[in-house]
PDB file of N, CA and C in Angstrom:
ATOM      1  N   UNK A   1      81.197  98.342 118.521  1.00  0.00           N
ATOM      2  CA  UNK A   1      81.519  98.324 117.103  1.00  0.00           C
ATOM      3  C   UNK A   1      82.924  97.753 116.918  1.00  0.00           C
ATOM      4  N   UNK A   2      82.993  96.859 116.300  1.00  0.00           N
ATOM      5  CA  UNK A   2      84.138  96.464 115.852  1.00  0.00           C
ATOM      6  C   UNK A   2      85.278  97.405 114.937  1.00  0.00           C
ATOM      7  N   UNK A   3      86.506  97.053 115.117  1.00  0.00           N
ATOM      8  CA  UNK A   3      87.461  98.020 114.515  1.00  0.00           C
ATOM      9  C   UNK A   3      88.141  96.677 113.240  1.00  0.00           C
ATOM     10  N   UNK A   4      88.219  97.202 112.264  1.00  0.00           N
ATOM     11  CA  UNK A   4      88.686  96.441 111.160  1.00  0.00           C
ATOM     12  C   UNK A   4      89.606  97.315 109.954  1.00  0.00           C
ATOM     13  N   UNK A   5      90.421  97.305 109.763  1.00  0.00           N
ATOM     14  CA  UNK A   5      91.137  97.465 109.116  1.00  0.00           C
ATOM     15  C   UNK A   5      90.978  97.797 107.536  1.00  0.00           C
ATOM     16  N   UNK A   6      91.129  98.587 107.307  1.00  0.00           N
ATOM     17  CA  UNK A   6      90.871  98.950 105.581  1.00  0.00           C
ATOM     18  C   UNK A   6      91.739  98.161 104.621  1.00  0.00           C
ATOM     19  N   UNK A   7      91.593  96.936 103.566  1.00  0.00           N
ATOM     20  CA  UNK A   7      91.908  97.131 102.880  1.00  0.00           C
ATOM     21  C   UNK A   7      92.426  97.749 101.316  1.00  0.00           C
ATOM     22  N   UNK A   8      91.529  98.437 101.614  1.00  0.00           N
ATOM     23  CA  UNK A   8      91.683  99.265 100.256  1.00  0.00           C
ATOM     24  C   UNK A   8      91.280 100.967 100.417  1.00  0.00           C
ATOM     25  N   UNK A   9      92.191 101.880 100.085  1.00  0.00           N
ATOM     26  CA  UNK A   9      91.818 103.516 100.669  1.00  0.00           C
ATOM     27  C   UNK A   9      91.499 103.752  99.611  1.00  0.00           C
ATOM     28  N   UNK A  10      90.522 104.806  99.297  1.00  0.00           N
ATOM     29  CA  UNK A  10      89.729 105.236  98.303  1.00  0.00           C
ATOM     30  C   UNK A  10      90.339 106.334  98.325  1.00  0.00           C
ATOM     31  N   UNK A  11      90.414 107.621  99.485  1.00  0.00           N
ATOM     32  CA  UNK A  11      91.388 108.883  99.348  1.00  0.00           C
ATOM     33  C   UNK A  11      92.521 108.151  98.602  1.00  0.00           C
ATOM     34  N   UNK A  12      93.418 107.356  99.043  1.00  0.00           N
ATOM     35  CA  UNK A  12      95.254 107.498  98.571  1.00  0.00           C
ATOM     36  C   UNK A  12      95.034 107.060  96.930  1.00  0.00           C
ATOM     37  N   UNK A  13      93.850 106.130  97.015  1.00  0.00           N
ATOM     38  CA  UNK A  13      93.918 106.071  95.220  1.00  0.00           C
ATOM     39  C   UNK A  13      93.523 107.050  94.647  1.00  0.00           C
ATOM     40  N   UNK A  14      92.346 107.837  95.031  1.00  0.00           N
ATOM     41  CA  UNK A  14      92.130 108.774  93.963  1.00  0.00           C
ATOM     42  C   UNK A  14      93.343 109.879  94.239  1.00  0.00           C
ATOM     43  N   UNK A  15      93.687 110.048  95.596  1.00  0.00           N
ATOM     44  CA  UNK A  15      94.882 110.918  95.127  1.00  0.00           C
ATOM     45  C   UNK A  15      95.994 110.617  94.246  1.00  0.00           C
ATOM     46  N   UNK A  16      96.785 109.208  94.413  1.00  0.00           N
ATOM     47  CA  UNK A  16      97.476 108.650  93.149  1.00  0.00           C
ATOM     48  C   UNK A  16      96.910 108.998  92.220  1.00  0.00           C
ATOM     49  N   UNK A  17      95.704 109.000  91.178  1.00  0.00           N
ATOM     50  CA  UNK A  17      95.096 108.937  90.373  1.00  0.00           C
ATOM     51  C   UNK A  17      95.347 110.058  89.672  1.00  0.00           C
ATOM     52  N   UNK A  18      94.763 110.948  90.728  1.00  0.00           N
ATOM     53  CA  UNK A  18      94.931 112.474  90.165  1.00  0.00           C
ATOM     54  C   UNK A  18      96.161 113.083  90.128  1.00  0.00           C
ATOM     55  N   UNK A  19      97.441 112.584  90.619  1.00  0.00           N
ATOM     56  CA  UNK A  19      99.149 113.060  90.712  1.00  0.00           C
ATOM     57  C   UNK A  19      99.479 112.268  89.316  1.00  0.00           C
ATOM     58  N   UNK A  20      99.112 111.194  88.924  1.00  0.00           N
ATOM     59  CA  UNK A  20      99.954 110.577  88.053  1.00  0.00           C
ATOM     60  C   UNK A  20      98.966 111.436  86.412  1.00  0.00           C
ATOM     61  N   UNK A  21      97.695 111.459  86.874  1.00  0.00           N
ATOM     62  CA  UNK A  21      97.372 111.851  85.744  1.00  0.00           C
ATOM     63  C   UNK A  21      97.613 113.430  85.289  1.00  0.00           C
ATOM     64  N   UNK A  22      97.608 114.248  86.801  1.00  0.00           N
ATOM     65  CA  UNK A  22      98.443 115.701  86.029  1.00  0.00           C
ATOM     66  C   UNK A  22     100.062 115.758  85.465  1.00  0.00           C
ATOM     67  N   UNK A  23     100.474 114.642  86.497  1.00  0.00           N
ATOM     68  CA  UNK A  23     102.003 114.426  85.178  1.00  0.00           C
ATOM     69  C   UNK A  23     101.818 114.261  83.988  1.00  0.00           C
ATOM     70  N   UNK A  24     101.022 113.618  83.402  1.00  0.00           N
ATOM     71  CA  UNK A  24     100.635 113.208  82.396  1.00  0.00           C
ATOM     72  C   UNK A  24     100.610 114.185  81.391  1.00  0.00           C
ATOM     73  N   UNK A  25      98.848 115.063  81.857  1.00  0.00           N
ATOM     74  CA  UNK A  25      98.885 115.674  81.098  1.00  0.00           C
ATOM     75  C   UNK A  25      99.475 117.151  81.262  1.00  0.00           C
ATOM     76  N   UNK A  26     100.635 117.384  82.152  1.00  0.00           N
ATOM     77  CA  UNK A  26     101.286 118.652  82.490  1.00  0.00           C
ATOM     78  C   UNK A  26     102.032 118.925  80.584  1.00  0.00           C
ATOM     79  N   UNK A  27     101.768 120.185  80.118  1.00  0.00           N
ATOM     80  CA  UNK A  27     102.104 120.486  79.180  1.00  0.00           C
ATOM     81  C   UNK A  27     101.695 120.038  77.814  1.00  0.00           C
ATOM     82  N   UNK A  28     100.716 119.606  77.908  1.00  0.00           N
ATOM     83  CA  UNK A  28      99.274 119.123  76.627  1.00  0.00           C
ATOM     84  C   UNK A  28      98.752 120.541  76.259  1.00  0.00           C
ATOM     85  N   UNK A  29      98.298 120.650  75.169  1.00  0.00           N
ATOM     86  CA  UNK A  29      97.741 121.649  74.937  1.00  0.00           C
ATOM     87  C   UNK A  29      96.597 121.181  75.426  1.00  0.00           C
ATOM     88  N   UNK A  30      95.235 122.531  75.072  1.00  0.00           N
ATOM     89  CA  UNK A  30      93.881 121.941  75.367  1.00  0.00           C
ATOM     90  C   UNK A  30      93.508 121.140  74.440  1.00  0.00           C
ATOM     91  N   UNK A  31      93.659 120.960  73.358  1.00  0.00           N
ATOM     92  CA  UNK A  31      92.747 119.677  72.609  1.00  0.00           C
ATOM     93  C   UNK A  31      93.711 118.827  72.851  1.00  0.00           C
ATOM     94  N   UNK A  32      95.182 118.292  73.285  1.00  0.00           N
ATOM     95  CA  UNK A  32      95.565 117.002  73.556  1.00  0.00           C
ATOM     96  C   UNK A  32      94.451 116.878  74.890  1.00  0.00           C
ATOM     97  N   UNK A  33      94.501 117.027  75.843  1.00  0.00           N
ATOM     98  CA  UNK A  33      94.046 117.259  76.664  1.00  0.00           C
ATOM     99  C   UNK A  33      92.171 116.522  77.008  1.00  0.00           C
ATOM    100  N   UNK A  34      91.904 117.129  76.090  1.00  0.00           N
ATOM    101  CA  UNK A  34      90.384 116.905  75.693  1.00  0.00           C
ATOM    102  C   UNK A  34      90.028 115.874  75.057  1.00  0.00           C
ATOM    103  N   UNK A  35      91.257 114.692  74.072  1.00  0.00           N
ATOM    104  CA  UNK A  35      91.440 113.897  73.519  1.00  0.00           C
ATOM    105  C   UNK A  35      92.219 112.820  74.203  1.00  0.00           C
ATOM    106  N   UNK A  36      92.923 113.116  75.515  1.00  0.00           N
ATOM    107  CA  UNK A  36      92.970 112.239  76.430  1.00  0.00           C
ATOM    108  C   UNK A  36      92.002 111.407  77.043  1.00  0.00           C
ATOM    109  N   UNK A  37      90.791 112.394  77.857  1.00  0.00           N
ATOM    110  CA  UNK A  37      90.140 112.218  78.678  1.00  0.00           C
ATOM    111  C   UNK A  37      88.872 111.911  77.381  1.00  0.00           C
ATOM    112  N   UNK A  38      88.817 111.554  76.293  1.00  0.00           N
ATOM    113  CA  UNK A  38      87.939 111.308  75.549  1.00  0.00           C
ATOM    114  C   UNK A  38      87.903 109.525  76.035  1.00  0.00           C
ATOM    115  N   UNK A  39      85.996 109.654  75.880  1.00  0.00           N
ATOM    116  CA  UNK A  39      85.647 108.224  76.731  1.00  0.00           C
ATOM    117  C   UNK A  39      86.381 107.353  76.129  1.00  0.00           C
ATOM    118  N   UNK A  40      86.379 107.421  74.863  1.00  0.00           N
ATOM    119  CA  UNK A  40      86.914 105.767  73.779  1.00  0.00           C
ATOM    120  C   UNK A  40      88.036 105.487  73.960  1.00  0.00           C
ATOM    121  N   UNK A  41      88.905 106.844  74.454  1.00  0.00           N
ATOM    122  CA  UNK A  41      90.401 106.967  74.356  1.00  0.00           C
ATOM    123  C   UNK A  41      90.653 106.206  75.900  1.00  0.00           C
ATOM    124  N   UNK A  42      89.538 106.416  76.519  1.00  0.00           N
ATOM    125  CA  UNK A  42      89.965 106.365  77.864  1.00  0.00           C
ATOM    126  C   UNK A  42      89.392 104.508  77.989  1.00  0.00           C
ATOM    127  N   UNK A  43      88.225 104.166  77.629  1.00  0.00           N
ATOM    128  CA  UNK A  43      88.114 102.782  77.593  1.00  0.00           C
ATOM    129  C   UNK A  43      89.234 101.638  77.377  1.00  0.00           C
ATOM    130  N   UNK A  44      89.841 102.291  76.203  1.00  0.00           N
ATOM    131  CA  UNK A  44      90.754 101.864  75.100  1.00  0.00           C
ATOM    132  C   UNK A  44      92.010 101.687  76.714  1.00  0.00           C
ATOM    133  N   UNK A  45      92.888 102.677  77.130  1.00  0.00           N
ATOM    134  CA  UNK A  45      93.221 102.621  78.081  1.00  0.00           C
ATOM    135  C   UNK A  45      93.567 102.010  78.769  1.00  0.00           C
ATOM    136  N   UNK A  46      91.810 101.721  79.562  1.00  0.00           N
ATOM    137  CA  UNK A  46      91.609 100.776  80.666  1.00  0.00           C
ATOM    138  C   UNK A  46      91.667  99.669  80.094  1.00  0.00           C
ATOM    139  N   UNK A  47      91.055  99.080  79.395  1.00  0.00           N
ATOM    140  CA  UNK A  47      91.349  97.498  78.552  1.00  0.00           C
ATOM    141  C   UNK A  47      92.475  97.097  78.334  1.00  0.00           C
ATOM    142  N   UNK A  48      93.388  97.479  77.964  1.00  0.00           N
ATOM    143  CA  UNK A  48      94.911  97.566  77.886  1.00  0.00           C
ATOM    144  C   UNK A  48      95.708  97.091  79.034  1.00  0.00           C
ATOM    145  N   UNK A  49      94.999  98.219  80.041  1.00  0.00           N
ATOM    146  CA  UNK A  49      95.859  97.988  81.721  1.00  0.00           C
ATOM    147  C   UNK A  49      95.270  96.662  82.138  1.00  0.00           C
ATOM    148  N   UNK A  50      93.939  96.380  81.589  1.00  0.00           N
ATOM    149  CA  UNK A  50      93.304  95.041  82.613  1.00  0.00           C
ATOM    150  C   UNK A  50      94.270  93.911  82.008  1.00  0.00           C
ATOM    151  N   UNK A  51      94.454  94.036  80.817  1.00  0.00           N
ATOM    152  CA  UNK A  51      95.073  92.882  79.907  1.00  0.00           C
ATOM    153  C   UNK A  51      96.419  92.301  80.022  1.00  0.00           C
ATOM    154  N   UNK A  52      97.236  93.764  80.563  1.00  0.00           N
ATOM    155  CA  UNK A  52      98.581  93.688  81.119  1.00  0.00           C
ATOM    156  C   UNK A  52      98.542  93.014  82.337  1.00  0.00           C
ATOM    157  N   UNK A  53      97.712  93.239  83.215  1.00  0.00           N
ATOM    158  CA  UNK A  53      97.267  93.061  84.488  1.00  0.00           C
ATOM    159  C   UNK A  53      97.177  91.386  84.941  1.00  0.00           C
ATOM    160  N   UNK A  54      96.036  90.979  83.420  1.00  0.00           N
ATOM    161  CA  UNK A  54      95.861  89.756  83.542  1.00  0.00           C
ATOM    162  C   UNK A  54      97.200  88.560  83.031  1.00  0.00           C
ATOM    163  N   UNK A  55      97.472  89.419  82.142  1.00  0.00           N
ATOM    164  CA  UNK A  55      98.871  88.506  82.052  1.00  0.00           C
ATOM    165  C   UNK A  55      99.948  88.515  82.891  1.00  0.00           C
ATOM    166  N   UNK A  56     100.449  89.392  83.372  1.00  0.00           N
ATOM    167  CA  UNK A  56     101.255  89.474  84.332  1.00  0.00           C
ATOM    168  C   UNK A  56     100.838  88.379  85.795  1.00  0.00           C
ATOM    169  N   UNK A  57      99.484  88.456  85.912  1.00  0.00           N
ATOM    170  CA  UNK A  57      98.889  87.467  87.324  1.00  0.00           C
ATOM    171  C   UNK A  57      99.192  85.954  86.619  1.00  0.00           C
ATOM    172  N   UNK A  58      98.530  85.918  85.641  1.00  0.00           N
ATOM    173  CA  UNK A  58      98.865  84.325  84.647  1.00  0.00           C
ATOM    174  C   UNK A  58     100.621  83.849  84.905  1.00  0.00           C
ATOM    175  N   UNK A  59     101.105  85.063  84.891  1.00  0.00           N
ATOM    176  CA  UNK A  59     102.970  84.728  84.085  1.00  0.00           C
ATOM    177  C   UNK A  59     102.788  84.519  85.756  1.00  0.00           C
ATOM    178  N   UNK A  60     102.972  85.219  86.901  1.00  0.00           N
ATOM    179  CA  UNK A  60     103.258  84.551  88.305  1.00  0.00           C
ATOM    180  C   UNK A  60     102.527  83.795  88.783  1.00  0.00           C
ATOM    181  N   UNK A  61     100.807  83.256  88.123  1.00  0.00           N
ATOM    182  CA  UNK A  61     100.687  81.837  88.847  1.00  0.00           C
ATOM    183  C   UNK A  61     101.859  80.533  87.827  1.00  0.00           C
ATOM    184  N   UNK A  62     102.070  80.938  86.800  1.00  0.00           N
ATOM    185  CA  UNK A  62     102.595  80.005  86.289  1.00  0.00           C
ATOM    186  C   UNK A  62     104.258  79.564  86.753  1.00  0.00           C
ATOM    187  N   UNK A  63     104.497  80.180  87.208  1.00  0.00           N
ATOM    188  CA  UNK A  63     106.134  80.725  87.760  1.00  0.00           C
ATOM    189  C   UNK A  63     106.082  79.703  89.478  1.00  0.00           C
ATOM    190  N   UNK A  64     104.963  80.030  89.920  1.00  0.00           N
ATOM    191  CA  UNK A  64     104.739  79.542  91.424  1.00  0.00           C
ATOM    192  C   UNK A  64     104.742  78.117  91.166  1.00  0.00           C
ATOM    193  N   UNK A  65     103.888  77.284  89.868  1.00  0.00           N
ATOM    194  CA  UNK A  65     104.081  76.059  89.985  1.00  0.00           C
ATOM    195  C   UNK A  65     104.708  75.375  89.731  1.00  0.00           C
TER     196      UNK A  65
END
């Protein structure tokens, strides 16, 4: 069997995941809380981060040429 190297850890992200998001919501009441993790709120979110994401990759291919 071949030995190959992980690029990508699934433990260290979801542990990131779950540290940054109890900072988060450390000291929310329960309905902030419940209105965080609400799907739309949370879509809304992720679309946001991809968008930042994608511009930021755009602004450094454009920088490289």
């Amino acid at each position: 069997m071949e030995d190959h190297k992980k690029t990508f850890d699934a433990v260290a992200e979801s542990r990131k995941w779950k540290e940054a998001v109890g900072k988060k919501i450390e000291g929310m009441t329960p309905e902030e809380i419940v209105a965080y993790f609400d799907r739309a709120a949370v879509r809304r979110r992720f679309e946001e981060a991809l968008r930042r994401a994608e511009q930021a990759g755009k602004g450094e291919s454009e920088a490289g040429e």
